[in-house]
PDB file of N, CA and C in Angstrom:
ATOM      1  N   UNK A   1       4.765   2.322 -53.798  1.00  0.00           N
ATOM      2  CA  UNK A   1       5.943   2.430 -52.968  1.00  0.00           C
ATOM      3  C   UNK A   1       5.510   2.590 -51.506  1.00  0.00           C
ATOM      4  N   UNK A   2       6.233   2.076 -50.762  1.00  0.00           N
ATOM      5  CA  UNK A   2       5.859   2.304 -49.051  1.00  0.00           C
ATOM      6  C   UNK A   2       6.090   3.334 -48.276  1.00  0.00           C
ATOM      7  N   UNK A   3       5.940   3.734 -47.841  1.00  0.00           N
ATOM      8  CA  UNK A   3       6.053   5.292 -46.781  1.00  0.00           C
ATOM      9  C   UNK A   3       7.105   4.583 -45.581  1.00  0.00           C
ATOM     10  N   UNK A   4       8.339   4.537 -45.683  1.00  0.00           N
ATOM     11  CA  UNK A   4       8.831   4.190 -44.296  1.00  0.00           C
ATOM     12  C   UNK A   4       9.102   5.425 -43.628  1.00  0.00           C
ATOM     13  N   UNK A   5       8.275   6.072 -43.018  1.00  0.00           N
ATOM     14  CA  UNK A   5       8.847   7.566 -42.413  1.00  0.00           C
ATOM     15  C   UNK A   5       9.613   6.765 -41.248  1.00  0.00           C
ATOM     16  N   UNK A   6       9.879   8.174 -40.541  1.00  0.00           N
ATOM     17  CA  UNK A   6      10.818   8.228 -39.208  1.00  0.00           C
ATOM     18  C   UNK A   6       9.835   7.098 -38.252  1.00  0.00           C
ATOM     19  N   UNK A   7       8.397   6.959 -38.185  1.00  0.00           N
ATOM     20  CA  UNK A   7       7.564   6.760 -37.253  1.00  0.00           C
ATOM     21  C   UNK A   7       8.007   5.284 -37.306  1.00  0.00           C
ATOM     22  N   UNK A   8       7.230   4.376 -38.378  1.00  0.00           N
ATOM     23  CA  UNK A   8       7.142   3.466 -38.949  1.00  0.00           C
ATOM     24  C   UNK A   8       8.447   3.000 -38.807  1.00  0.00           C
ATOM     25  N   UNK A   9       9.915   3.388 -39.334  1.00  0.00           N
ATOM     26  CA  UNK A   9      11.392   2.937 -38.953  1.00  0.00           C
ATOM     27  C   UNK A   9      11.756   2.536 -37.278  1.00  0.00           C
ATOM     28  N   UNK A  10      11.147   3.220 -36.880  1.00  0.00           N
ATOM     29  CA  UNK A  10      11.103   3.503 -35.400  1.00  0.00           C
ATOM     30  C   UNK A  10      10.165   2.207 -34.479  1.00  0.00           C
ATOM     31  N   UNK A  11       9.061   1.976 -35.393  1.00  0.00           N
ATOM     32  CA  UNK A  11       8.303   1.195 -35.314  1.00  0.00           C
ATOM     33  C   UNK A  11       9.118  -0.651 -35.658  1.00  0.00           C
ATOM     34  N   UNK A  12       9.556  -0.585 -36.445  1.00  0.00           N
ATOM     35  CA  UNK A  12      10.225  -1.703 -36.634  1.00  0.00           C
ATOM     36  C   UNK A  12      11.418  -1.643 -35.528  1.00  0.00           C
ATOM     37  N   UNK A  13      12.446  -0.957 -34.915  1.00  0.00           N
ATOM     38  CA  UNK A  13      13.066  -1.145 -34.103  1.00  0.00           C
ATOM     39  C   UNK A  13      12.633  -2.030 -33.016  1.00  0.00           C
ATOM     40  N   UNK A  14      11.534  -1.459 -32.179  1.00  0.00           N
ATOM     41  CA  UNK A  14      10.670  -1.728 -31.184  1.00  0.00           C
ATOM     42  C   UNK A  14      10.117  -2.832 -31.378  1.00  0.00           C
ATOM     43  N   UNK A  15       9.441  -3.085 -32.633  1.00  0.00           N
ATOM     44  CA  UNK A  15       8.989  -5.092 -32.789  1.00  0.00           C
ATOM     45  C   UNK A  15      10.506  -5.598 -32.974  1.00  0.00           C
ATOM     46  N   UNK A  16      11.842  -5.403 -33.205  1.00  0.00           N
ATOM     47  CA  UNK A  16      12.537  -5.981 -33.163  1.00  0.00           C
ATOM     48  C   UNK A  16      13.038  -6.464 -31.809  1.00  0.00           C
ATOM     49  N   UNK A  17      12.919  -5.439 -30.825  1.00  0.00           N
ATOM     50  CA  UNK A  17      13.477  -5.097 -29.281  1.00  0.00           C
ATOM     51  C   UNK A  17      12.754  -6.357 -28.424  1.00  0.00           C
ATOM     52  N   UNK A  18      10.833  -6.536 -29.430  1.00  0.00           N
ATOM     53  CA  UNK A  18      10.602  -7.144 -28.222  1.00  0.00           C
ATOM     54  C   UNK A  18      10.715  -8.612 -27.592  1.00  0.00           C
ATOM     55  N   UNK A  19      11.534  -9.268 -28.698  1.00  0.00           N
ATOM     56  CA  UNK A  19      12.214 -10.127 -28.314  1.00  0.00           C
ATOM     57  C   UNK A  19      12.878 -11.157 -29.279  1.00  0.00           C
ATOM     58  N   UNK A  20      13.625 -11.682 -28.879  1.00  0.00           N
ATOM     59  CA  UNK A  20      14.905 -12.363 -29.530  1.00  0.00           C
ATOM     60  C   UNK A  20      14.472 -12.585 -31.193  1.00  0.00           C
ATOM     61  N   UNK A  21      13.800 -13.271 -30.960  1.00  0.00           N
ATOM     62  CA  UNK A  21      13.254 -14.403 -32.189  1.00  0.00           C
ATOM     63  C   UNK A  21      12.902 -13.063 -33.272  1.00  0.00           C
ATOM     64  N   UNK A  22      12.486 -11.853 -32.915  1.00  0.00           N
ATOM     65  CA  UNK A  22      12.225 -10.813 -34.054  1.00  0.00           C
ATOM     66  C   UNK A  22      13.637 -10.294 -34.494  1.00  0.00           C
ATOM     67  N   UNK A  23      14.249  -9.923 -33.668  1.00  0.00           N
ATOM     68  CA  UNK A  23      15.520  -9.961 -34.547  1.00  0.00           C
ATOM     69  C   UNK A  23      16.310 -10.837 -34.957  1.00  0.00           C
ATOM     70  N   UNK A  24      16.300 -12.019 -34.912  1.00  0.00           N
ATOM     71  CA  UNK A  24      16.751 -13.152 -35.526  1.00  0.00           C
ATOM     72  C   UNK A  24      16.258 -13.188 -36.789  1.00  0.00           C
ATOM     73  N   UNK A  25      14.870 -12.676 -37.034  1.00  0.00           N
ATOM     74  CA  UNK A  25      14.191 -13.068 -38.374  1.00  0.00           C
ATOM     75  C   UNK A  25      14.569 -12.396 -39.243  1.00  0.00           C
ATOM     76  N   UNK A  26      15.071 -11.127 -38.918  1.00  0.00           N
ATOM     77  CA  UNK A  26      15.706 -10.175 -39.560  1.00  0.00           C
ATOM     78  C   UNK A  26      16.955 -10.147 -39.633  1.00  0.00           C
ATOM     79  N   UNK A  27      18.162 -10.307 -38.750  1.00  0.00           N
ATOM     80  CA  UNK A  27      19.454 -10.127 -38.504  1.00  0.00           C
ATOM     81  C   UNK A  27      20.165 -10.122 -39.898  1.00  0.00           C
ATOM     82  N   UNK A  28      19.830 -11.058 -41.250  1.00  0.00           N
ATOM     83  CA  UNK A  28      21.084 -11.231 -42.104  1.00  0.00           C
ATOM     84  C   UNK A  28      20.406 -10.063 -43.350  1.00  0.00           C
ATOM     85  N   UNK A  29      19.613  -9.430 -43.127  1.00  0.00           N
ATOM     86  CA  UNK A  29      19.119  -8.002 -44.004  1.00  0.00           C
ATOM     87  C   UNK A  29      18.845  -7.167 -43.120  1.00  0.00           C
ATOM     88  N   UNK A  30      19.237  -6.651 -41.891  1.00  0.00           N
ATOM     89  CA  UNK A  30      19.551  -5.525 -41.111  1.00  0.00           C
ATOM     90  C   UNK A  30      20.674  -4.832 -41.446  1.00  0.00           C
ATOM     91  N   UNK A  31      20.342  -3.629 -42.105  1.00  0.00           N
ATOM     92  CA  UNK A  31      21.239  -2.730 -42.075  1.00  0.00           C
ATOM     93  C   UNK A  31      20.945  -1.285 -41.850  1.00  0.00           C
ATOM     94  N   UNK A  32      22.112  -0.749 -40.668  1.00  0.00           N
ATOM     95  CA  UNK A  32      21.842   0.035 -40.141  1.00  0.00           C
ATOM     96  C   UNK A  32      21.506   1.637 -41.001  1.00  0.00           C
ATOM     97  N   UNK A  33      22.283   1.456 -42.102  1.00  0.00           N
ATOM     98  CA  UNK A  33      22.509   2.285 -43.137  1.00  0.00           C
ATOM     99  C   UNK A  33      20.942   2.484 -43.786  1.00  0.00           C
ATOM    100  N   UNK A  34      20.101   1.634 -43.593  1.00  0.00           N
ATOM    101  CA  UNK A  34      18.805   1.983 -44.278  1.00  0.00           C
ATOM    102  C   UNK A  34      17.876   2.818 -43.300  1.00  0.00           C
ATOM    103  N   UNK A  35      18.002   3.401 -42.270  1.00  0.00           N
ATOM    104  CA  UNK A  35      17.086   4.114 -41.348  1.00  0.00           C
ATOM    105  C   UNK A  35      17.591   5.307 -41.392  1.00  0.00           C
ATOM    106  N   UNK A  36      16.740   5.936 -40.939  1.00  0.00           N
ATOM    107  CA  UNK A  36      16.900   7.550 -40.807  1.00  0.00           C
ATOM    108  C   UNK A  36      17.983   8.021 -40.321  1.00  0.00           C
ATOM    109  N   UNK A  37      18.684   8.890 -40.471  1.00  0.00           N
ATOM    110  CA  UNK A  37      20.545   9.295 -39.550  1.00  0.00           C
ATOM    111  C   UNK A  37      19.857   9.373 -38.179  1.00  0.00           C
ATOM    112  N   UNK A  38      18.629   9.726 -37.826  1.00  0.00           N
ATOM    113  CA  UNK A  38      18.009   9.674 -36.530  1.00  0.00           C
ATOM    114  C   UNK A  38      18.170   9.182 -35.648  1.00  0.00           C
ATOM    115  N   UNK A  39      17.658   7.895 -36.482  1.00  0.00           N
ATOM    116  CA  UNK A  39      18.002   6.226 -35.832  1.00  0.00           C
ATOM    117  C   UNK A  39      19.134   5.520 -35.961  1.00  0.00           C
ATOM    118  N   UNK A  40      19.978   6.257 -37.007  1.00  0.00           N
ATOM    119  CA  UNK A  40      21.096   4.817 -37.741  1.00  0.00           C
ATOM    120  C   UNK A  40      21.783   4.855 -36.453  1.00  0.00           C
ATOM    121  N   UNK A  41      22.046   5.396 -35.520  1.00  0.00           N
ATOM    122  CA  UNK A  41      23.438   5.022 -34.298  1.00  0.00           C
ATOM    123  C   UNK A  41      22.071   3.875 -33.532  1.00  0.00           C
ATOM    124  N   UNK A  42      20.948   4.453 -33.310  1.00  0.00           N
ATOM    125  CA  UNK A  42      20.295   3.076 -32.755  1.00  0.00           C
ATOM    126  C   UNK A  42      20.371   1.688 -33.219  1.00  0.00           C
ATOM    127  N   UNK A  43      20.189   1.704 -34.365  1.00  0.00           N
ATOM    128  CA  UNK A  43      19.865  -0.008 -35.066  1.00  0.00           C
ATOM    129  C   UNK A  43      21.595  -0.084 -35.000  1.00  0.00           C
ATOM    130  N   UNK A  44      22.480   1.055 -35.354  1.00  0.00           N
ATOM    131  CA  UNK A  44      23.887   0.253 -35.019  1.00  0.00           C
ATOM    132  C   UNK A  44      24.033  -0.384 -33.638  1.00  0.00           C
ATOM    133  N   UNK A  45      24.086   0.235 -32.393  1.00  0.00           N
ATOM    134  CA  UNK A  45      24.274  -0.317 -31.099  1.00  0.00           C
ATOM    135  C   UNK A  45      23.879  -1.706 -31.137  1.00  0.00           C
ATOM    136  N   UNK A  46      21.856  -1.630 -31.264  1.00  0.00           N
ATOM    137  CA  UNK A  46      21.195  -2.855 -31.278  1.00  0.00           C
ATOM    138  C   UNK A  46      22.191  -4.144 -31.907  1.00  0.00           C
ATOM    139  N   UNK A  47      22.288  -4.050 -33.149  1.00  0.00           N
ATOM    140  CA  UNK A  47      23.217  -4.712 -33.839  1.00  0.00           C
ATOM    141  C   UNK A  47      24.266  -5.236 -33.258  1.00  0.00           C
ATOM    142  N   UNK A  48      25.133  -4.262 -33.305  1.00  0.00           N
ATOM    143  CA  UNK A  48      26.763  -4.045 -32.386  1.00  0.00           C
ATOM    144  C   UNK A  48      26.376  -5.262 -31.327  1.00  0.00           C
ATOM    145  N   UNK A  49      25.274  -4.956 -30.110  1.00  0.00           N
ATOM    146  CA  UNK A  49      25.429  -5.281 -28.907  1.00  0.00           C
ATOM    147  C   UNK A  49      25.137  -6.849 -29.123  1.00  0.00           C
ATOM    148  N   UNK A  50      24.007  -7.140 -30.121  1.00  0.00           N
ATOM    149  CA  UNK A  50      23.978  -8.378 -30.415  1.00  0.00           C
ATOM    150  C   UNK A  50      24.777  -9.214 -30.578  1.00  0.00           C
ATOM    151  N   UNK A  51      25.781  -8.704 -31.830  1.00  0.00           N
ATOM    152  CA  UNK A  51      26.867  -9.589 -32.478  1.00  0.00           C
ATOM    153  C   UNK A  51      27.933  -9.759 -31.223  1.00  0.00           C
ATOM    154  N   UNK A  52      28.266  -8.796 -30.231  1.00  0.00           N
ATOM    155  CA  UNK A  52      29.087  -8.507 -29.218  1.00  0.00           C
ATOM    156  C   UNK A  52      28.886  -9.788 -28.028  1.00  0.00           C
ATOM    157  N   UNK A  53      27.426  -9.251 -28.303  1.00  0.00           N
ATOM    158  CA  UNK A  53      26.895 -10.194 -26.799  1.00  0.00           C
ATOM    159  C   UNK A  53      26.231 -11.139 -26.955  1.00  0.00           C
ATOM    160  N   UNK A  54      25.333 -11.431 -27.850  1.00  0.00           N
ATOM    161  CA  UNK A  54      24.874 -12.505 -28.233  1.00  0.00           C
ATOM    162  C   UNK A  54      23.462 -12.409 -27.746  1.00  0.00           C
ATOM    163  N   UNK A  55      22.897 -10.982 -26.875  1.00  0.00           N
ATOM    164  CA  UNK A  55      21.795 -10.997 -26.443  1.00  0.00           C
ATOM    165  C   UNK A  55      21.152  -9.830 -27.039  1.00  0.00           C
ATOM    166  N   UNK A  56      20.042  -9.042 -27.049  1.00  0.00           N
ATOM    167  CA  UNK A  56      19.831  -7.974 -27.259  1.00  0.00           C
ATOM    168  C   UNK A  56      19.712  -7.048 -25.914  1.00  0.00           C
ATOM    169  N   UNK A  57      20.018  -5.766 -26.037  1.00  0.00           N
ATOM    170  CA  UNK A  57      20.146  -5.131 -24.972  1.00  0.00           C
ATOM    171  C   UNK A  57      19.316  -4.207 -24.524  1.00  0.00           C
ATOM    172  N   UNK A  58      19.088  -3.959 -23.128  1.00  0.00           N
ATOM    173  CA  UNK A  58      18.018  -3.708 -22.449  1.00  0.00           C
ATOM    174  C   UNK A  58      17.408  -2.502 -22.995  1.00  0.00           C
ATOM    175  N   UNK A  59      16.665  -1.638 -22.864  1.00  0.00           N
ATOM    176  CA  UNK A  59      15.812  -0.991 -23.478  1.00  0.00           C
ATOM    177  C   UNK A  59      16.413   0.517 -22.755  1.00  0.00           C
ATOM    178  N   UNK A  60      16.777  -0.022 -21.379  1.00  0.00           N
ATOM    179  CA  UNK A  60      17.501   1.596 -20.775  1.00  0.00           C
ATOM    180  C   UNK A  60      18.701   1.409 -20.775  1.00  0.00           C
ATOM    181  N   UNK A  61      19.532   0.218 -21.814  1.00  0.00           N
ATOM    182  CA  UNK A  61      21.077   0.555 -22.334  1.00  0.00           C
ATOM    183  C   UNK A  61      20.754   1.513 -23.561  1.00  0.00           C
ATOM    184  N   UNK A  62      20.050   1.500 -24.430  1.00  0.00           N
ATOM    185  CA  UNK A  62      19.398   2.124 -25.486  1.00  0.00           C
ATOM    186  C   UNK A  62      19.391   3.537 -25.715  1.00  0.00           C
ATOM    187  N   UNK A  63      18.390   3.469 -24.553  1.00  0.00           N
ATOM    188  CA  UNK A  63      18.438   4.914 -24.403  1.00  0.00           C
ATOM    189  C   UNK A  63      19.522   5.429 -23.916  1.00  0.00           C
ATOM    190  N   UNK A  64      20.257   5.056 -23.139  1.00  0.00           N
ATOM    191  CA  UNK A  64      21.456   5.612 -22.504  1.00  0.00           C
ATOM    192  C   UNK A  64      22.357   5.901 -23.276  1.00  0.00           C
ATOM    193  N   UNK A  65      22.910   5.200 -24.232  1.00  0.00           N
ATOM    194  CA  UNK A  65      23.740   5.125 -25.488  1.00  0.00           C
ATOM    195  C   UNK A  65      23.214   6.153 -26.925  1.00  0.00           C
ATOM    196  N   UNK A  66      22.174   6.227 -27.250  1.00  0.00           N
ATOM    197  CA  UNK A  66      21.673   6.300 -28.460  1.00  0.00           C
ATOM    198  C   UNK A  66      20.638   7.737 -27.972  1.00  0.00           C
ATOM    199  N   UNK A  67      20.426   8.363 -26.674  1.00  0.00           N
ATOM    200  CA  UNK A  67      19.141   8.329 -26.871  1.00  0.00           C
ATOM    201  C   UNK A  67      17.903   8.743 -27.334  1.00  0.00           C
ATOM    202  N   UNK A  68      17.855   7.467 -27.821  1.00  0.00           N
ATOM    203  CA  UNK A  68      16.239   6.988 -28.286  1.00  0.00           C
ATOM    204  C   UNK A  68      15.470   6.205 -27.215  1.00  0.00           C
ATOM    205  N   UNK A  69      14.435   6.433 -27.240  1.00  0.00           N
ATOM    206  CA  UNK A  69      13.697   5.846 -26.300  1.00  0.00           C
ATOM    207  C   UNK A  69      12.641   4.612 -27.057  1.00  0.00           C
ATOM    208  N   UNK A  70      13.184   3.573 -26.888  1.00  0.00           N
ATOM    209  CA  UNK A  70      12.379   2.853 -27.915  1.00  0.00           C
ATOM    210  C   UNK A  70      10.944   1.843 -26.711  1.00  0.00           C
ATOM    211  N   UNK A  71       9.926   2.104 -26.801  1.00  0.00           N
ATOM    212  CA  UNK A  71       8.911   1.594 -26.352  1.00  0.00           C
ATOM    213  C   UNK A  71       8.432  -0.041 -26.152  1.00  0.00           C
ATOM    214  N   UNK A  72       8.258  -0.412 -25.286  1.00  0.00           N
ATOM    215  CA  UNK A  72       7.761  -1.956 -24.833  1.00  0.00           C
ATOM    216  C   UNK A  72       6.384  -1.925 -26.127  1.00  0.00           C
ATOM    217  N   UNK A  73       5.981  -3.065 -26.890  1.00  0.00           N
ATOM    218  CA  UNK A  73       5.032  -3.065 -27.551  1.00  0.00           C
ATOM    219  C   UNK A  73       3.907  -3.833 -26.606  1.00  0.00           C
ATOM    220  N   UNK A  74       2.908  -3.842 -25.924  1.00  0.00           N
ATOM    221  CA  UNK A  74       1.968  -4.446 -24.945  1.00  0.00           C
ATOM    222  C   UNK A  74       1.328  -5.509 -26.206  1.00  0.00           C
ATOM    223  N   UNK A  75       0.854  -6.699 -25.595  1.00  0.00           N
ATOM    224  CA  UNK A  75      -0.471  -7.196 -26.254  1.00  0.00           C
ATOM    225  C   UNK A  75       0.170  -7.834 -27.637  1.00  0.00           C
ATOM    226  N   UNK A  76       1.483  -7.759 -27.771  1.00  0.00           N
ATOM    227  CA  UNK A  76       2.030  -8.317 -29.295  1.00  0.00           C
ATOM    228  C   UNK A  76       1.773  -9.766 -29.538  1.00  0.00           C
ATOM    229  N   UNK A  77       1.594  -9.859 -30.909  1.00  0.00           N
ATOM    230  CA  UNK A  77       1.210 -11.841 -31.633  1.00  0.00           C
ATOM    231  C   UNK A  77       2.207 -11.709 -32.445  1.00  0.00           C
ATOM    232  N   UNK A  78       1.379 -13.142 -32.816  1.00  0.00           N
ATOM    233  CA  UNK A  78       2.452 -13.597 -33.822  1.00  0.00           C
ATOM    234  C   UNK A  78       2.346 -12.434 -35.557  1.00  0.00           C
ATOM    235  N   UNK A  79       0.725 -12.110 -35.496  1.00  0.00           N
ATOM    236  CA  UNK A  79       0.754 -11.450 -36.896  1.00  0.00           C
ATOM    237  C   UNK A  79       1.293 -10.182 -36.459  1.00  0.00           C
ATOM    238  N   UNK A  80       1.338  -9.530 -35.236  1.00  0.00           N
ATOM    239  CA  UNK A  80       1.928  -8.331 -35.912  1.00  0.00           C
ATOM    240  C   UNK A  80       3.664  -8.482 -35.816  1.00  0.00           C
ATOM    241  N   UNK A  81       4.139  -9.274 -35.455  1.00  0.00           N
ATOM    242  CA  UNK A  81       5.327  -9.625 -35.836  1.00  0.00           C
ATOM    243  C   UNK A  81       5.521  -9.938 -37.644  1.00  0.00           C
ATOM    244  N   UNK A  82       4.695 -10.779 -37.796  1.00  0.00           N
ATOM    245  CA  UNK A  82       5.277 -10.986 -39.277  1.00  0.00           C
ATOM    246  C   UNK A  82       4.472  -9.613 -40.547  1.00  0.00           C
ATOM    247  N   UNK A  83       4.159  -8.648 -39.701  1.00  0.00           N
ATOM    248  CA  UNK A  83       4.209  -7.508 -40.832  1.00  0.00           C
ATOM    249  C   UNK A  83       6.083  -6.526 -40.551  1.00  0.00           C
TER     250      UNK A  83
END
């Protein structure tokens, strides 16, 4: 079984944040209901703002709304996207 702690949940937000095409890959099995109550108002907004706006939203709407402070990932590829 996998360990999704708080870290790791948190961790997938942030490869989702860092740009379009990661949450696209995900969008039709995103649900907000599977993350920590921590996070669940985060991945809702994210969500929300998407379906709303059609873009994902900035990283200090995020925090402002939710806050969580979700982190720029530096140096990202293609493999650590597809874990």
């Amino acid at each position: 079984m996998k360990d999704y702690s708080l870290e790791v949940q948190k961790l997938f937000l942030e490869f989702m944040m860092q740009d379009a095409q990661s949450y696209v890959r995900v969008q039709n099995i995103f649900n907000e209901e599977n993350f920590d109550r921590t996070l669940r108002s985060t991945a809702k907004f994210i969500r929300e703002h998407c379906d709303q706006h059609k873009t994902l939203p900035d990283r200090k709407q995020v925090r402002a709304v939710t806050n969580v402070d979700l982190q720029e990932i530096p140096d990202i590829n293609e493999g650590h996207l597809d874990w």
